[in-house]
Protein backbone atom coordinates (compact mmCIF):
# COMPACT_ATOMS: atom_id res chain seq x y z
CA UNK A 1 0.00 0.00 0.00
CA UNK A 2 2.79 2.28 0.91
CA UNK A 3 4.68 1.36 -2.27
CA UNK A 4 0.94 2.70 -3.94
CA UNK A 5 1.26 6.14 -2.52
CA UNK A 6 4.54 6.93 -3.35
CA UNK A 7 4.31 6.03 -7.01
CA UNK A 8 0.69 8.40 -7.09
CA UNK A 9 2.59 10.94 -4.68
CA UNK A 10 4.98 11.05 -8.13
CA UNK A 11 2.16 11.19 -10.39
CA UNK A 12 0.22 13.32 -9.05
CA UNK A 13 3.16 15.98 -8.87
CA UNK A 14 3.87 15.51 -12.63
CA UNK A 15 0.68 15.80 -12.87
CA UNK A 16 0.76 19.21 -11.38
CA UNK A 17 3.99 20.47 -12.82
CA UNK A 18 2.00 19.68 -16.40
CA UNK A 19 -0.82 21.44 -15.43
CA UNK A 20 1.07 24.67 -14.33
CA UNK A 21 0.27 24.46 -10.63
CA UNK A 22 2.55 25.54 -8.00
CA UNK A 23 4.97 23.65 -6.44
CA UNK A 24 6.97 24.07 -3.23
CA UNK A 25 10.45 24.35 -2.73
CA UNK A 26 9.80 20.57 -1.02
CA UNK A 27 7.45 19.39 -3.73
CA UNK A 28 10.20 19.93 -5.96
CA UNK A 29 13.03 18.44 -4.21
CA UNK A 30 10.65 15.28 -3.64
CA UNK A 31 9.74 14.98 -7.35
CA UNK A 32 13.31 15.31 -8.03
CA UNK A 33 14.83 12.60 -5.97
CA UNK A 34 11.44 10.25 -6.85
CA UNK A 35 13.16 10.39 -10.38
CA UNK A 36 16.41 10.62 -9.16
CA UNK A 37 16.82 8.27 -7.26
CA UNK A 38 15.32 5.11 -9.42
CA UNK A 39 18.13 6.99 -12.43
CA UNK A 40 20.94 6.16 -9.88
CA UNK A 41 20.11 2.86 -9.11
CA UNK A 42 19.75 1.82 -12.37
CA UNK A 43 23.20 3.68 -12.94
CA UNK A 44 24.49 1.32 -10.31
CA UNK A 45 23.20 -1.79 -11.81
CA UNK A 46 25.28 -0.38 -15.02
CA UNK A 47 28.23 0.12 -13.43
CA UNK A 48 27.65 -3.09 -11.70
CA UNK A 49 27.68 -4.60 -15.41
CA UNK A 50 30.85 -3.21 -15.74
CA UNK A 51 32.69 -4.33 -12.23
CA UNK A 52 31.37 -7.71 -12.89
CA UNK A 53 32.94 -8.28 -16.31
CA UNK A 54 35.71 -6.56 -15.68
CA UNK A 55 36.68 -8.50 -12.54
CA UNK A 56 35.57 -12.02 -14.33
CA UNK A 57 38.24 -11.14 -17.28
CA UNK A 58 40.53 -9.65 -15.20
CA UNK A 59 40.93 -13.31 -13.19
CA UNK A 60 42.33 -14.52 -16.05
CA UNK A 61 45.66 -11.70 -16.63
CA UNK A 62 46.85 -8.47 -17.91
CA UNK A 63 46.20 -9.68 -21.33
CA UNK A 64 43.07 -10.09 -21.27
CA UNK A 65 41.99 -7.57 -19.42
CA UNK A 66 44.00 -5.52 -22.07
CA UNK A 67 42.17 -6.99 -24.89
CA UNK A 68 38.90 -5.51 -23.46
CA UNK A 69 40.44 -1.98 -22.05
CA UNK A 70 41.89 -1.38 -25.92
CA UNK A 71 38.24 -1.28 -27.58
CA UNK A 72 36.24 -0.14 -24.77
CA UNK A 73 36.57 3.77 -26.54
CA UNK A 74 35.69 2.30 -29.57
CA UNK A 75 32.33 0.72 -28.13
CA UNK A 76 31.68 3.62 -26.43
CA UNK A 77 31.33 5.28 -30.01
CA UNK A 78 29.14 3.14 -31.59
CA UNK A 79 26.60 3.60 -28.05
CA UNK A 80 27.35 6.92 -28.23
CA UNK A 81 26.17 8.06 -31.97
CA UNK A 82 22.96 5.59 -31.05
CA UNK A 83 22.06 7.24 -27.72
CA UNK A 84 22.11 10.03 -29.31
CA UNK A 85 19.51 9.30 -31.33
CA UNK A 86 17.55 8.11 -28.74
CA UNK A 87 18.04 11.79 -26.98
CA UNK A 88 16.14 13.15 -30.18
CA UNK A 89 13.23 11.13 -29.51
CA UNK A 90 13.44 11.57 -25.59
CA UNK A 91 13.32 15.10 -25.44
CA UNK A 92 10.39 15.53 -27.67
CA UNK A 93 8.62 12.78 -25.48
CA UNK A 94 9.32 15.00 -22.94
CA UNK A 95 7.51 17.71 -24.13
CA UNK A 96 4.85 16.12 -25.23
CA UNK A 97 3.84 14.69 -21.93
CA UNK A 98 5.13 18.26 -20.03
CA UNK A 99 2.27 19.65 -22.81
CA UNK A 100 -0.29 16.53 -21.95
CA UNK A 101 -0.29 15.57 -25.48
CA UNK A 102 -0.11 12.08 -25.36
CA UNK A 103 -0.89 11.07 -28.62
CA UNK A 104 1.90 12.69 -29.61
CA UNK A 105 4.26 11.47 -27.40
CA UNK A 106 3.29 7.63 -28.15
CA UNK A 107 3.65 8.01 -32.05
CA UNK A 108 6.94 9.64 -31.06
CA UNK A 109 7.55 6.51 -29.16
CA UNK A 110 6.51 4.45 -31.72
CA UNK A 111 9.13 6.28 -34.47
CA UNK A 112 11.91 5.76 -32.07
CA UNK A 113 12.04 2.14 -31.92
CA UNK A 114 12.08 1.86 -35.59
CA UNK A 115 14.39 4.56 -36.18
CA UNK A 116 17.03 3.63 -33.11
CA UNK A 117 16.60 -0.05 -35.10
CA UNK A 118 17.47 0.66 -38.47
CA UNK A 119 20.41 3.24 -37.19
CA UNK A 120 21.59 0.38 -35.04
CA UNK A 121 21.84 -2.47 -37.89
CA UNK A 122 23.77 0.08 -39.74
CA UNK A 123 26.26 0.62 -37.05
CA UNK A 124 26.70 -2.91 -36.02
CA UNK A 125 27.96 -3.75 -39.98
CA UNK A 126 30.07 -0.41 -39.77
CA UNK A 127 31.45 -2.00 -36.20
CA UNK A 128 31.94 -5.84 -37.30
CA UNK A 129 33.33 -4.71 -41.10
CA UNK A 130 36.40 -3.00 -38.73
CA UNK A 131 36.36 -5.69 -35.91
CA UNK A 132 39.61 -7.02 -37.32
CA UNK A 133 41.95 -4.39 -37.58
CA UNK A 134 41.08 -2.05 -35.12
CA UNK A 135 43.16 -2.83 -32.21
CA UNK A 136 46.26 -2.56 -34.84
CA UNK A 137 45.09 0.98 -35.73
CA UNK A 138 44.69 1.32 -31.88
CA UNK A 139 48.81 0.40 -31.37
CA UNK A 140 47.53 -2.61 -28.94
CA UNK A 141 50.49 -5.25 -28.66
CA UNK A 142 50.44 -8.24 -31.38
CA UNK A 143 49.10 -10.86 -28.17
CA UNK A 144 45.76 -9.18 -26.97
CA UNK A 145 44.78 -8.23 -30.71
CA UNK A 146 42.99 -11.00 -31.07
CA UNK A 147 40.79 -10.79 -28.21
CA UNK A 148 40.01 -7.35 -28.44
CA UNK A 149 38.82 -7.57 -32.19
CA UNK A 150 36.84 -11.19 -31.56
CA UNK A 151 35.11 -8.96 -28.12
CA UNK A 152 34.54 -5.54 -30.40
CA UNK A 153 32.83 -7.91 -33.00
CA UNK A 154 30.36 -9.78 -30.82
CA UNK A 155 29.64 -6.83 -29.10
CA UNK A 156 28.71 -5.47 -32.64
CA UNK A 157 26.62 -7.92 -33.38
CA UNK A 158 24.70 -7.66 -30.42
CA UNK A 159 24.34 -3.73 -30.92
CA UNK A 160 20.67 -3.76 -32.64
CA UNK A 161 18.31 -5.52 -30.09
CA UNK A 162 20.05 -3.74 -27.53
CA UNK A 163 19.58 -0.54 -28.15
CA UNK A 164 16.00 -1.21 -28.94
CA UNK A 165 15.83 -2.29 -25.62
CA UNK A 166 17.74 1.14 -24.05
CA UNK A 167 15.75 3.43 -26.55
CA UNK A 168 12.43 1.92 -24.91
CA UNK A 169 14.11 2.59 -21.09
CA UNK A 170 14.69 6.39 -22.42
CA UNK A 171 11.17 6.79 -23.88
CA UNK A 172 9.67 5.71 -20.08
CA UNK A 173 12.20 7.77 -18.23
CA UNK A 174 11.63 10.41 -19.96
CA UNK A 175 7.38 10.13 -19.49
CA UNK A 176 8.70 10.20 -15.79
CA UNK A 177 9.05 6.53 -15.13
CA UNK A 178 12.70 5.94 -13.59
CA UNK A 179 11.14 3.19 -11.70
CA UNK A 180 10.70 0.63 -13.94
CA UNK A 181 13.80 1.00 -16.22
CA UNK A 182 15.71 0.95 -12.74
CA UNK A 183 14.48 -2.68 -12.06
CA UNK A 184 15.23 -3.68 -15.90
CA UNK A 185 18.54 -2.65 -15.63
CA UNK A 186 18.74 -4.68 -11.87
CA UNK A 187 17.97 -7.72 -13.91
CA UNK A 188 20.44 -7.48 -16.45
CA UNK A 189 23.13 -7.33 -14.33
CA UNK A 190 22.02 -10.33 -12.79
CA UNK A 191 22.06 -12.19 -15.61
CA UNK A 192 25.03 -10.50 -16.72
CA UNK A 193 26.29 -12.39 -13.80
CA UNK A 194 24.98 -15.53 -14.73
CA UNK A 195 25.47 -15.63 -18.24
CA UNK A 196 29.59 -14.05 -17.57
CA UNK A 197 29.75 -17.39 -15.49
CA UNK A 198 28.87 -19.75 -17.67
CA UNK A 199 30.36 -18.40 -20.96
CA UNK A 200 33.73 -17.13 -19.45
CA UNK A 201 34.03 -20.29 -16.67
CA UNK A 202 32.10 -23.30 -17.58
CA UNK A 203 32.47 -23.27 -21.25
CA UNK A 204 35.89 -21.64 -20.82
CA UNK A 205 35.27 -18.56 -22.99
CA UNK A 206 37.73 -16.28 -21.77
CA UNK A 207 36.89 -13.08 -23.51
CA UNK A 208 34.44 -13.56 -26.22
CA UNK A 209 32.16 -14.95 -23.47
CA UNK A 210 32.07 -11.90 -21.33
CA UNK A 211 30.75 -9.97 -24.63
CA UNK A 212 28.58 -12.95 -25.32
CA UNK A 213 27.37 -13.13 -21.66
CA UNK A 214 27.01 -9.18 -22.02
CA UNK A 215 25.13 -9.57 -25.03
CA UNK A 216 22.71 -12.12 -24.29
CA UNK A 217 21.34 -10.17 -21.13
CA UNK A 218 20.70 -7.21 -22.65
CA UNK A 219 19.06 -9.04 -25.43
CA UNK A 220 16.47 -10.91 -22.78
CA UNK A 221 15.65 -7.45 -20.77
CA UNK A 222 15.21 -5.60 -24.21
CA UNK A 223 12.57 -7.71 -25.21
CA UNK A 224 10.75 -7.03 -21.97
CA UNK A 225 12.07 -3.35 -21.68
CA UNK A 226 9.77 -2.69 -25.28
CA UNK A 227 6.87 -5.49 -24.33
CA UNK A 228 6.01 -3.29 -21.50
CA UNK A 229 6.35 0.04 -22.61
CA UNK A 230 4.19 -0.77 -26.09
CA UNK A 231 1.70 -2.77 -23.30
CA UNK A 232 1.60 -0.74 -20.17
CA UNK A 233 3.05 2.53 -20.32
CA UNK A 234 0.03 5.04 -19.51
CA UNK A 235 2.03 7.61 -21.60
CA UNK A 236 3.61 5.63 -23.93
CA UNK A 237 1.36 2.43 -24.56
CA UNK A 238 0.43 1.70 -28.46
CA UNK A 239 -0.53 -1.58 -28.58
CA UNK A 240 -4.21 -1.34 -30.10
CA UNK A 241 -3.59 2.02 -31.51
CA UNK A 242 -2.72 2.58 -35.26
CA UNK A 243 -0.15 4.68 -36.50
CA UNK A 244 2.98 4.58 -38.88
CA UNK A 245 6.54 3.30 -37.37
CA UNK A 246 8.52 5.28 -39.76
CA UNK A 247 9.39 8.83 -38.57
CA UNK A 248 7.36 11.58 -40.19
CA UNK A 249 9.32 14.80 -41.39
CA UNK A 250 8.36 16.83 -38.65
CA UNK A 251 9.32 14.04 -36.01
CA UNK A 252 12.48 13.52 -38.07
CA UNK A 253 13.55 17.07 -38.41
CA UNK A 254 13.37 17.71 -34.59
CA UNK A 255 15.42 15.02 -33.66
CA UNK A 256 18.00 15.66 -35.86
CA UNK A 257 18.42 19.31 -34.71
CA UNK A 258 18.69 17.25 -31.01
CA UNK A 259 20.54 14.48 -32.55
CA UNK A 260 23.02 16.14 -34.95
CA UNK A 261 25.25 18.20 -32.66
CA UNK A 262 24.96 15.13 -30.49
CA UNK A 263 26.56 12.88 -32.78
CA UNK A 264 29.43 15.68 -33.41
CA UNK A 265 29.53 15.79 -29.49
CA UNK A 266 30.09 11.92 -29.39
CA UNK A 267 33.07 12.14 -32.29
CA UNK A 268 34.50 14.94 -30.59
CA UNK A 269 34.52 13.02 -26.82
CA UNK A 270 34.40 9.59 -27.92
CA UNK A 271 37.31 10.13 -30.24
CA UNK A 272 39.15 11.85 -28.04
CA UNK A 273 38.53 8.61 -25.63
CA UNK A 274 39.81 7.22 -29.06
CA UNK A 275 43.12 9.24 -29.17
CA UNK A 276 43.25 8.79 -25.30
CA UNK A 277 43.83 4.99 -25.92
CA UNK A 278 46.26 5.91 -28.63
CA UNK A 279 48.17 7.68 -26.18
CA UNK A 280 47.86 5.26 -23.44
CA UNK A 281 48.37 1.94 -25.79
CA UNK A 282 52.42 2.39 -25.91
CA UNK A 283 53.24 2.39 -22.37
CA UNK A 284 51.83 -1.47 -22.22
CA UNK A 285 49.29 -3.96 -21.25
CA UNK A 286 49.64 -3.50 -17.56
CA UNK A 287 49.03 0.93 -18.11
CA UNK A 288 46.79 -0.46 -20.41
CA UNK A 289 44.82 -2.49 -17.81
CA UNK A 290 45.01 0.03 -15.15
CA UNK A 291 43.82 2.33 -17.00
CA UNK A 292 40.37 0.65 -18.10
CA UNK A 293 39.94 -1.30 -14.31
CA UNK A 294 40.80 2.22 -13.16
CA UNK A 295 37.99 4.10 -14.91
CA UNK A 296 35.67 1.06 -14.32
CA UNK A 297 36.31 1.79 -10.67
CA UNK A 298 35.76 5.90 -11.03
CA UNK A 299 32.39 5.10 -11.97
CA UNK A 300 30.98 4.18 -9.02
CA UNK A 301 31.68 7.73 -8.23
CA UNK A 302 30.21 9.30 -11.14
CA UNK A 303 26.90 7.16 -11.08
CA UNK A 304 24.87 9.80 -9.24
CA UNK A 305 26.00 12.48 -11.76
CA UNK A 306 24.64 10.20 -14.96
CA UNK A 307 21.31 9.31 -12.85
CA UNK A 308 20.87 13.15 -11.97
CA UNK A 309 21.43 13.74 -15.74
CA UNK A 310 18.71 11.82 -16.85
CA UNK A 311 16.74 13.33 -14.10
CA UNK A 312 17.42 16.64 -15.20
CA UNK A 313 16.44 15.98 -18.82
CA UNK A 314 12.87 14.60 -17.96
CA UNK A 315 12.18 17.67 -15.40
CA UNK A 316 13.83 20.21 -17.38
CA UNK A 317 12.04 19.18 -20.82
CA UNK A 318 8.18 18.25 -19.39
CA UNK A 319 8.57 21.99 -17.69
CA UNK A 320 9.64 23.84 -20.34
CA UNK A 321 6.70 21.34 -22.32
CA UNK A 322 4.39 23.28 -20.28
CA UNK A 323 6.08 26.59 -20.51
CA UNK A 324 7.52 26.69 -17.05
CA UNK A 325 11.10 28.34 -17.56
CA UNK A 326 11.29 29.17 -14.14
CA UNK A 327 10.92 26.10 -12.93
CA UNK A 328 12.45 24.73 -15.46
CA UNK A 329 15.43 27.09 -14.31
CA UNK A 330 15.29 25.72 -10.87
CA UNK A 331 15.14 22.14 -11.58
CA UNK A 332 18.47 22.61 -13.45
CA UNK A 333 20.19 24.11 -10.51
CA UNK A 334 19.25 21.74 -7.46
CA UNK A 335 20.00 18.72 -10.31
CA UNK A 336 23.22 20.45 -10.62
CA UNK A 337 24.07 20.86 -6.88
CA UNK A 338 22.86 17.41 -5.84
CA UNK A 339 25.46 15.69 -8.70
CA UNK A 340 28.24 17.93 -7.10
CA UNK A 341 27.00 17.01 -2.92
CA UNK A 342 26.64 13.64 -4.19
CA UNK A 343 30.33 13.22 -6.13
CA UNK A 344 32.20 14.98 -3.51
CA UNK A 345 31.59 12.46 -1.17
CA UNK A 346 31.92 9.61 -3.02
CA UNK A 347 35.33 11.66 -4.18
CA UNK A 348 36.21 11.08 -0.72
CA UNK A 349 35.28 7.06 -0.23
CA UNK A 350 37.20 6.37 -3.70
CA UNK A 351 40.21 8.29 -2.56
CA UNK A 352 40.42 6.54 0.94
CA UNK A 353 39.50 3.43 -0.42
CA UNK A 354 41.33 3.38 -3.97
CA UNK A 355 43.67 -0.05 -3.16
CA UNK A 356 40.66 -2.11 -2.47
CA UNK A 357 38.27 -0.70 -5.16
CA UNK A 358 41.29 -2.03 -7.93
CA UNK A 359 41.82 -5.57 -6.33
CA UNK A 360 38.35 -6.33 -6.56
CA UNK A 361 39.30 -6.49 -10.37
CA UNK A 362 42.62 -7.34 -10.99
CA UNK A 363 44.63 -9.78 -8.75
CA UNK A 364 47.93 -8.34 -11.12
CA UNK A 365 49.90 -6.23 -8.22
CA UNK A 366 51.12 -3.51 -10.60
CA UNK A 367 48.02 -3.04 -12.38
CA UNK A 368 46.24 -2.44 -9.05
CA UNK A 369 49.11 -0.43 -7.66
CA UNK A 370 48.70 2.14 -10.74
CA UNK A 371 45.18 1.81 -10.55
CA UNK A 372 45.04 3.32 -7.46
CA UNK A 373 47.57 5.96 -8.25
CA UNK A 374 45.93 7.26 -10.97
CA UNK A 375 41.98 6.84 -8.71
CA UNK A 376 43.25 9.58 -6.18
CA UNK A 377 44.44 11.66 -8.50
CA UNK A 378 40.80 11.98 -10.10
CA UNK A 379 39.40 12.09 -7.07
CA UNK A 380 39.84 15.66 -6.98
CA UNK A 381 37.94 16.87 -10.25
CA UNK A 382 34.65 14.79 -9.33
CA UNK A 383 32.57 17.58 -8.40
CA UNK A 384 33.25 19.95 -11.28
CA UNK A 385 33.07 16.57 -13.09
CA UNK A 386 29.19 16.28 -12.15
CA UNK A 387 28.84 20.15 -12.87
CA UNK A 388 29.59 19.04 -16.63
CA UNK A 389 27.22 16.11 -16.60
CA UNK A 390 23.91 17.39 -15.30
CA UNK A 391 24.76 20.45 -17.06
CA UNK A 392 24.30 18.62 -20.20
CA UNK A 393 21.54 17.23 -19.46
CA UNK A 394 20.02 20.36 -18.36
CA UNK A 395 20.53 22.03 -21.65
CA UNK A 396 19.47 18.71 -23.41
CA UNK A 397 15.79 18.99 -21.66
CA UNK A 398 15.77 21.99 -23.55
CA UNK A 399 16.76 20.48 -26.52
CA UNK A 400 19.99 23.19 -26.63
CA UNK A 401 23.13 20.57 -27.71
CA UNK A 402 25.02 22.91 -29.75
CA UNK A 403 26.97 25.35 -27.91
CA UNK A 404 27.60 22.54 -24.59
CA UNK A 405 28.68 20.39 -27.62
CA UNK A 406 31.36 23.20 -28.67
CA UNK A 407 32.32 23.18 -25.08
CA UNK A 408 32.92 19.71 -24.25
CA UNK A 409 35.34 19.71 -28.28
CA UNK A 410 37.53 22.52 -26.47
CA UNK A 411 38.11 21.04 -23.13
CA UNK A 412 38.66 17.47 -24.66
CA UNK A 413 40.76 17.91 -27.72
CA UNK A 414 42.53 21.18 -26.44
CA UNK A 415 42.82 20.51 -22.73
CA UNK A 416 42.87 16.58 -22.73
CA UNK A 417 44.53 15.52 -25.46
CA UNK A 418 47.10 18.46 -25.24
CA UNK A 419 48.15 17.52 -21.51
CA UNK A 420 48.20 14.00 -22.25
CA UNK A 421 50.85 14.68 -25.35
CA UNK A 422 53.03 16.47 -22.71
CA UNK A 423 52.42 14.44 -19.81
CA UNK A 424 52.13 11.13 -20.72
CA UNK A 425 55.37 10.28 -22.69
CA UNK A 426 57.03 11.96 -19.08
CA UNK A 427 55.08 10.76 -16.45
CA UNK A 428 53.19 7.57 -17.82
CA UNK A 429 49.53 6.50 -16.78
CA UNK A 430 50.17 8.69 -14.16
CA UNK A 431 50.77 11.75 -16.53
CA UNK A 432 47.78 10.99 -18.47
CA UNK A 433 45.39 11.06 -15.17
CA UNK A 434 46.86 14.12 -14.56
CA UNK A 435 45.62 15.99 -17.30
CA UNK A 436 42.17 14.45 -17.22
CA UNK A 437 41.38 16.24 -13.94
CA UNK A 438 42.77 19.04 -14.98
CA UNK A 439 40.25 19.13 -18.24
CA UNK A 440 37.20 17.81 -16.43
CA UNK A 441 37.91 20.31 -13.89
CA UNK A 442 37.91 23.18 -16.19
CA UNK A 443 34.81 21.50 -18.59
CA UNK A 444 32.73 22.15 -15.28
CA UNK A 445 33.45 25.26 -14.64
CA UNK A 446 32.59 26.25 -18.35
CA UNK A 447 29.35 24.24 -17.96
CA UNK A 448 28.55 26.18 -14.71
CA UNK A 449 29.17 29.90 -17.00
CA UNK A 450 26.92 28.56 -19.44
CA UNK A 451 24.21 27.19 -17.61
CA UNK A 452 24.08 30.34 -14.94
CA UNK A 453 24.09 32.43 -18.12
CA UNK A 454 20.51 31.00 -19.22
CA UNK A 455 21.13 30.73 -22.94
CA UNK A 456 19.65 27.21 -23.16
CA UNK A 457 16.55 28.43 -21.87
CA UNK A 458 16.86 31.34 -24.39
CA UNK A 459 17.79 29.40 -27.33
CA UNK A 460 14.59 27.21 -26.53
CA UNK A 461 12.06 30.28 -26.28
CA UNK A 462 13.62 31.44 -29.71
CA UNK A 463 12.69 27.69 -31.30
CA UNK A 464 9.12 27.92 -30.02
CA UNK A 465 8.35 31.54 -31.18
């Protein structure tokens, strides 16, 4: 019964948030951390996924632990361009439920599985065609090649149904349902766990059974993630309903105005994760290894920040949906301060506790010694880190992914990858951390100017005028 109340306590202040009613200071902390909090957890289960793989392949050496570290930047591109896609669709869903047009957000709905689909099947070709020699372009040593481009081409192939599945989990969240995408994501990395087991230990898999473990769970929860939103979502439901799944022009040509500075955002910081590895590849499997178990571990810390993102997006689109800027204004700042409260402390725990976050993945001494070298020196940019985060996602309720775009290009390719030329060659893995908390450091401080400034809610006034 309790459980009852708090979901309508939710509802009912969506409710009044759509229908331009006041809410309290309190009303709208509650509202945030009711879709807060089910963000983070699912965030957790995430970087759960990752701990769990991680510490299964990193059982069996460096090497193969290696293997996975040297295309990790290069999956995180081919998510990347598709979650962006699934942004273009959000945001307008958004809206249209901040509006109380329905109808409109379930034919958006419906256009976003179809079009996340057929953008997917194009990307998992484009990722299995370069399976083979990527980690050579990459600079990985001759023995973990084959690994990495066997992992990077299962994980391909698995990229379609997947993303459906995610696409659907964006769609509810942002209707203002964290709660049920929150328990999806629980139960694939359970059977992340299971399915890692079975394909890397029983069947003695090594590394292509982590990415077929990987694969197979998020193929099983997207099935259910897309069955439920099409059967039960009271925004978002379309079974029994008729309507076209391919994208109509005016659908279409929103998105991409979301979606196309997105996808230049995710060349500019994905490749510069790219050039990152580049940099990192010649100073050897165990820097290599450190450095993916080490930013494997850092996520626990930034898991609040990505839940308060998606948080932010939801509260900051359905206001401005019902023409709220104020509110919409001070949803983006307590978003913003709660990823920086949130980070700091967790700063703290990851610094004090760096040693034994790395051995839960890596029983290799030196990997775990860097690995917590490099942990405590990040420790110190987390909170301008989650400035930068949220801050997106603030400007991404209001659809504004242009200018933060042009931001996050300076700090990464000038700051980044310009310390990490200088550094790195002098000072190692160590050199390389250095310069990353320098940048993210900096990118939230810009993202704090910006978002203080107001021009995201300007830019969005100017689009509906």
């Amino acid at each position: 019964m309790s459980g009852t109340r708090k979901t309508g306590s939710k509802d009912i202040l969506l409710g009044r948030l759509r229908g331009g009613e006041d809410l309290s200071s309190r009303q709208q902390l509650s509202l945030t951390l009711m879709l807060a909090v089910p963000a983070i957890l699912a965030q957790l289960s995430s970087v759960l996924m990752q701990y769990i793989d991680s510490a299964m392949v990193g059982r069996l050496g460096a090497n193969p632990a290696a293997s996975i570290g040297l295309v990790s930047s290069s999956t995180w591109i081919l998510t990347g361009f598709v979650m962006a896609v699934m942004t273009g669709f959000s945001v307008q869903v958004a809206h249209s439920c901040g509006a109380r047009d329905f109808t409109r957000a379930r034919a958006v709905f419906r256009q976003s599985l179809f079009g996340v689909f057929v953008f997917s099947i194009l990307l998992s070709a484009t990722g299995m065609a370069l399976s083979g020699p990527l980690p050579g372009w990459l600079g990985g040593a001759e023995v973990i090649r084959s690994d990495a481009s066997a992992y990077f081409r299962i994980f391909s192939g698995f990229l379609p149904v997947g993303m459906v599945g995610y696409a659907a989990c964006s769609m509810l969240q942002a209707s203002g349902n964290m709660k049920v995408p929150s328990i999806i994501y629980v139960c694939m990395c359970a059977l992340d766990v299971v399915f890692n087991y079975i394909f890397i230990y029983v069947l003695d898999m090594g590394v292509t059974g982590a990415a077929w473990g990987t694969g197979l769970a998020e193929t099983l929860t997207s099935v259910f993630s897309v069955w439920y939103a099409s059967h039960y979502s009271e925004e978002l439901r379309i079974v029994g309903e008729s309507g076209s799944f391919i994208p109509d022009s005016a659908t279409l040509g929103t998105a991409f105005g979301i979606t196309g500075p997105l996808w230049l955002q995710n060349i500019v910081m994905r490749g510069a994760y790219v050039m990152s590895t580049v940099i990192v590849a010649p100073l050897g499997p165990v820097s290599i290894a450190a450095n993916a178990f080490a930013i494997t571990a850092e996520s626990f810390c930034y898991m609040p920040g990505y839940g308060l993102e998606e948080a932010a997006t939801t509260l900051v689109g359905q206001s401005l949906g019902a023409r709220r800027k104020a509110l919409a204004r001070r949803f983006g700042w307590m978003t913003i301060f709660m990823a920086m409260g949130m980070m700091s402390v967790l700063a703290v725990a990851m610094y004090a506790f760096a040693p034994q976050m790395m051995a839960l993945l890596s029983t290799d001494g030196e990997v775990v010694a860097l690995g917590a070298r490099v942990l405590r020196i990040e420790a110190f940019a987390e909170a301008f880190y989650a400035a930068s985060i949220v801050g997106f996602g603030v400007c991404a309720g209001a659809g504004d992914t242009l200018i933060p775009t042009v931001l996050n290009f300076g700090s990464m390719w000038i700051v980044r990858i310009g310390l990490s030329l200088i550094l790195a060659p002098r000072f190692g893995l160590v050199g390389y951390w250095i310069a990353m908390c320098i940048e993210l450091s900096l990118r939230g401080i810009l993202f704090l100017v910006y978002v203080a400034r107001g021009r995201w809610l300007r830019k969005w006034s100017e689009a509906k005028a």
